[in-house]
N, C-alpha and C. Protein backbone atom coordinates (compact mmCIF):
# COMPACT_ATOMS: atom_id res chain seq x y z
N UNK A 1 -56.71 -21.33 -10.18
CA UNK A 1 -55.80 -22.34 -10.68
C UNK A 1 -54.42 -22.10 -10.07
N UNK A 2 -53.72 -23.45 -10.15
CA UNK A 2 -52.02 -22.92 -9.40
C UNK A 2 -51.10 -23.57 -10.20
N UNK A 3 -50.16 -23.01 -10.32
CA UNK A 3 -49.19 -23.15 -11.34
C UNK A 3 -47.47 -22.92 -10.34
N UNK A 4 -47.14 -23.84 -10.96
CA UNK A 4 -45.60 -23.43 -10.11
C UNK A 4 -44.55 -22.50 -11.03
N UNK A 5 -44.01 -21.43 -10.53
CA UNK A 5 -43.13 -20.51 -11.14
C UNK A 5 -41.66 -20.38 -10.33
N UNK A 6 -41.10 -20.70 -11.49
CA UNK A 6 -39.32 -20.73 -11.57
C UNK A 6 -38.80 -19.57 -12.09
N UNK A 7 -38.03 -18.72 -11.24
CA UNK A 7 -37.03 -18.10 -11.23
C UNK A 7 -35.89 -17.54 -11.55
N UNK A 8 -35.01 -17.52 -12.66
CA UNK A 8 -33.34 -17.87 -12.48
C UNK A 8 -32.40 -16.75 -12.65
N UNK A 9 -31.46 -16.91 -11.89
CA UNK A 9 -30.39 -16.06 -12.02
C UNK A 9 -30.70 -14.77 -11.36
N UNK A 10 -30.66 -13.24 -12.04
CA UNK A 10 -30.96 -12.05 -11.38
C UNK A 10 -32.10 -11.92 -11.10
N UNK A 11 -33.66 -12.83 -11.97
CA UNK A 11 -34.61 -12.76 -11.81
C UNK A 11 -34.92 -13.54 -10.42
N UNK A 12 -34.34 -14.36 -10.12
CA UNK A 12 -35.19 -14.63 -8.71
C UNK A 12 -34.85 -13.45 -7.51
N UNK A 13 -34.81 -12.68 -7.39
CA UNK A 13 -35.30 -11.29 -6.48
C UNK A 13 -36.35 -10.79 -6.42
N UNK A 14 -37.35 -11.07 -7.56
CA UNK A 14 -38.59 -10.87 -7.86
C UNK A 14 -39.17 -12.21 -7.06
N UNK A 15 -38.89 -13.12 -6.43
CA UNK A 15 -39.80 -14.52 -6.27
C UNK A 15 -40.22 -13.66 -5.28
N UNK A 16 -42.09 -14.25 -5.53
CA UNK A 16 -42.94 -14.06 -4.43
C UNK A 16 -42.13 -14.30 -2.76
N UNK A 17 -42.84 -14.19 -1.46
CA UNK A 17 -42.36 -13.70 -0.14
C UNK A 17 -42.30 -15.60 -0.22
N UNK A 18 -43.06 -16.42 -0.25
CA UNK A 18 -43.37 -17.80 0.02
C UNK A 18 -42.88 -18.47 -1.20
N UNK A 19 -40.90 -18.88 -1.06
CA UNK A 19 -40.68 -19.43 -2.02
C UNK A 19 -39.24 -20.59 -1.26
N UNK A 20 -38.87 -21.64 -2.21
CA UNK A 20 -38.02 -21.99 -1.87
C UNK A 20 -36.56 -21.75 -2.19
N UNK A 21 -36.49 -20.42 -2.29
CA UNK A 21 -35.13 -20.29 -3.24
C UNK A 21 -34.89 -19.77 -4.48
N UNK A 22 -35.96 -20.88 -5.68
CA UNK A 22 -35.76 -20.44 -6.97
C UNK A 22 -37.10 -20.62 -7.28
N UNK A 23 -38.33 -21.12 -6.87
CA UNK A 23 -39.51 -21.70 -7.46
C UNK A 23 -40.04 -21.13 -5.84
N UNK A 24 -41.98 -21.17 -6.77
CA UNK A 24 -43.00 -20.64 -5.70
C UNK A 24 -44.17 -21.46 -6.64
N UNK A 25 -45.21 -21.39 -5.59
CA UNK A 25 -46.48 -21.90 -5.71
C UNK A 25 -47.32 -20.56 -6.44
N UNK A 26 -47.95 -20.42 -7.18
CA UNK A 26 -49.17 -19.55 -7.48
C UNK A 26 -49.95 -19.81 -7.93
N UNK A 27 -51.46 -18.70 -7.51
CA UNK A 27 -52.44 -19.11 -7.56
C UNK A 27 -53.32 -18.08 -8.38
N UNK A 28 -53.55 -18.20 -9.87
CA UNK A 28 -53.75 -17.75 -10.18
C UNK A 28 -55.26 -17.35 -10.63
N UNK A 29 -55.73 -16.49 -11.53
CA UNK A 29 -57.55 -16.69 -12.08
C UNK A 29 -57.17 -17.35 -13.32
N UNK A 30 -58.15 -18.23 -14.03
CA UNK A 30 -58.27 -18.53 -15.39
C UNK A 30 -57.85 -17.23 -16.56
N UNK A 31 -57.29 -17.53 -17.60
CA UNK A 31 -56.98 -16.97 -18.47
C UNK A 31 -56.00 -16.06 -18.16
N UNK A 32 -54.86 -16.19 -16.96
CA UNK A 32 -53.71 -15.22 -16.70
C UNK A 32 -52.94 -15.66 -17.90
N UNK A 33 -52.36 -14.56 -18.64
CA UNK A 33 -51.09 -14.77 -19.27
C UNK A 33 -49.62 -14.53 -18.34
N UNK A 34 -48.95 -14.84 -19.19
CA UNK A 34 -47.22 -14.78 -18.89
C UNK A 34 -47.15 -13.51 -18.48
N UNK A 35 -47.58 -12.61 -19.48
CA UNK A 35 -47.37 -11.19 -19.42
C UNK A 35 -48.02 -10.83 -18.13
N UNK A 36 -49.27 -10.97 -18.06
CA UNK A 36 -49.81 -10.45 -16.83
C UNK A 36 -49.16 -11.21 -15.55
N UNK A 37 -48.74 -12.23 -15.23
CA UNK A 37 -47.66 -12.45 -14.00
C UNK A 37 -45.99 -11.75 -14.33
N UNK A 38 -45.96 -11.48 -15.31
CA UNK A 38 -44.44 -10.52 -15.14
C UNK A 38 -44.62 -9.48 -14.84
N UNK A 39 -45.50 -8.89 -15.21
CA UNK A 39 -46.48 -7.52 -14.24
C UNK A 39 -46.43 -7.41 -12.96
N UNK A 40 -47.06 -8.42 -12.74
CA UNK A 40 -47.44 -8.88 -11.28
C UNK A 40 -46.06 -8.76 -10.52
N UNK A 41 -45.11 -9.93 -10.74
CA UNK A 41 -43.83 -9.28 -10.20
C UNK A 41 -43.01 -8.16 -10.32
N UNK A 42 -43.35 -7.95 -11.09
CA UNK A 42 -42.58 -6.34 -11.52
C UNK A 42 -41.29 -6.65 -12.10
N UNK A 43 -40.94 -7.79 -13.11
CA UNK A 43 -39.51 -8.05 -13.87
C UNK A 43 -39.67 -6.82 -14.67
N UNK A 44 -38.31 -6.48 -14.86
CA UNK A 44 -37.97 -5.52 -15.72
C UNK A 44 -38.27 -5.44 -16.88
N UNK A 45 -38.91 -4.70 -17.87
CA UNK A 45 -39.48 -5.02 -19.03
C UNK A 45 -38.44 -4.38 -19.79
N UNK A 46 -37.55 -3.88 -19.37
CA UNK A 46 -36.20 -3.70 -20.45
C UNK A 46 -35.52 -4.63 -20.90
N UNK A 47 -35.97 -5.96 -20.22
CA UNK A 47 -34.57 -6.76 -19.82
C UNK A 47 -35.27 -8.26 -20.61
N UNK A 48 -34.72 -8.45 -21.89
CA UNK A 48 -35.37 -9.81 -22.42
C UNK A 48 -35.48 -10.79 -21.76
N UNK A 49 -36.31 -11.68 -21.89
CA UNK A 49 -36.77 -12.81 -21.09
C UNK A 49 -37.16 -14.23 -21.87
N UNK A 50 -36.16 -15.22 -21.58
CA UNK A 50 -36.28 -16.84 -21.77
C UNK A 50 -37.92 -16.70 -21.32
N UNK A 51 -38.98 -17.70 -21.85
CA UNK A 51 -39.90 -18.33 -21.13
C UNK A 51 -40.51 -19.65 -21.60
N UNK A 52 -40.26 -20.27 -20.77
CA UNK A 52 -40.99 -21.96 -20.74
C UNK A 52 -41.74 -22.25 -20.02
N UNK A 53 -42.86 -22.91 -20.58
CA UNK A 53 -44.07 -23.51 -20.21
C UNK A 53 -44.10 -24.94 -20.04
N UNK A 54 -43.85 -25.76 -19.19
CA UNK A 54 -43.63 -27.06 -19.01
C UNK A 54 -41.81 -27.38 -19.92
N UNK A 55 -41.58 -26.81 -20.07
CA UNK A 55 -39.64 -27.04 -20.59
C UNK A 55 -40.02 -26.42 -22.44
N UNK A 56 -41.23 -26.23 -23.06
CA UNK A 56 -41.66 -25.27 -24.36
C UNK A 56 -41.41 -24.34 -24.09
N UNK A 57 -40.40 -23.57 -24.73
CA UNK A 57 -40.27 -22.27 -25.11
C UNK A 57 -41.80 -21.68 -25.87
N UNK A 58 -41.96 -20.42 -24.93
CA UNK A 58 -43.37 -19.39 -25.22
C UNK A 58 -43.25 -18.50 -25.38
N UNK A 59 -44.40 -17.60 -25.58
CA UNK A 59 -44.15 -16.04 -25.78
C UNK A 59 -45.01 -15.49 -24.43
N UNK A 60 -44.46 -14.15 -24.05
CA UNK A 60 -45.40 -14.12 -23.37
C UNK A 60 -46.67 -13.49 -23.29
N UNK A 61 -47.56 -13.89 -24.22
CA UNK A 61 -48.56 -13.87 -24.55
C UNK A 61 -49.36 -15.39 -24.26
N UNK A 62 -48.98 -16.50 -24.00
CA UNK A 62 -49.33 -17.36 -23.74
C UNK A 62 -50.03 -17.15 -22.42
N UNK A 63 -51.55 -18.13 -22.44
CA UNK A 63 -52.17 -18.25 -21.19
C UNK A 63 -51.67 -19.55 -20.44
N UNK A 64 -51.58 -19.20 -19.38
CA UNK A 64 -51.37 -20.18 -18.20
C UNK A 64 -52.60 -21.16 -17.89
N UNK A 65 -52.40 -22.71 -17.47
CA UNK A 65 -53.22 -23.63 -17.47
C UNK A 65 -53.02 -24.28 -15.88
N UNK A 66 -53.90 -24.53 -15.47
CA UNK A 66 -53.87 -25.05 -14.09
C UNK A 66 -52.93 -26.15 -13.83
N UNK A 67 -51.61 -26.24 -13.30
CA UNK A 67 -51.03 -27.39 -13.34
C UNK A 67 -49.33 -26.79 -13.79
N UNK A 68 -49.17 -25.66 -14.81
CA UNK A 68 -48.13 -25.47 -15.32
C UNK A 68 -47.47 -25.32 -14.40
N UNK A 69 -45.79 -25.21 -14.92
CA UNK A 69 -44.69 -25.01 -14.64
C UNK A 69 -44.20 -23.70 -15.91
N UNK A 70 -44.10 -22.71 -15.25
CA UNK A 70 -43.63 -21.45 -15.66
C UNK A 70 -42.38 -20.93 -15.56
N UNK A 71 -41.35 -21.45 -16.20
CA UNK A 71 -39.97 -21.25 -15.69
C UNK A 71 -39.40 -19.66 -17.04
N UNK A 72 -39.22 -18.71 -15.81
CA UNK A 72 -38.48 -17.35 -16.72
C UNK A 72 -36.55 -17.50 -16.46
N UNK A 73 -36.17 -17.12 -17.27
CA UNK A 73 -34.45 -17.07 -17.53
C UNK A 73 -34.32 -15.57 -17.71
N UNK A 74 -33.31 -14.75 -17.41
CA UNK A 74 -32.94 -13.36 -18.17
C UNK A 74 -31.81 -14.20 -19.67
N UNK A 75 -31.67 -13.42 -20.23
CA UNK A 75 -30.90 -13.63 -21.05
C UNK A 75 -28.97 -14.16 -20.91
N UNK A 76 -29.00 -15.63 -20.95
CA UNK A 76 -27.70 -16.14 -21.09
C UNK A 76 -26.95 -15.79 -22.03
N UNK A 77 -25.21 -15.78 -21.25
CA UNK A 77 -24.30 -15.56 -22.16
C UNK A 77 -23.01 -15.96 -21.72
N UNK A 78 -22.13 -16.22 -22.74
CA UNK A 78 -21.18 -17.52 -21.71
C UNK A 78 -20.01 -16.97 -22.99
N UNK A 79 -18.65 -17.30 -22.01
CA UNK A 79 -17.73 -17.40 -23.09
C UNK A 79 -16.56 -17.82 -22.48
């Protein structure tokens, strides 16, 4: 299955080698979770993480569906 994955901020350093910037194509097996592609890239697991599944906020425990849009954030803060 392939799913498109978004990037942002300090986290796109982790985007796969084949990306445009902030977003990449992937191709994943049935039943990948969130968790198991943050693995996969190696994001920092110290470091809290926004995650949306088509613009739904998820956990990442959620499985991925052929078609998604997987967009990760590090944690915003503004003042």
């Amino acid at each position: 299955m392939k799913i498109k994955l978004k990037l942002f901020a300090t986290f796109r350093e982790f985007l796969p080698e084949k990306n445009d910037g902030h977003s990449s194509e992937l191709e994943l097996n049935p039943g990948t979770s969130v968790e198991n592609v943050i693995d996969t890239l190696h994001l920092p697991k110290d470091i809290p993480k926004i995650i949306l599944i088509n613009g739904i906020q998820k956990t990442s425990e959620e499985i991925l569906q052929d078609g998604d849009t997987l967009s990760i954030f590090p944690p915003i803060a503004g003042g």
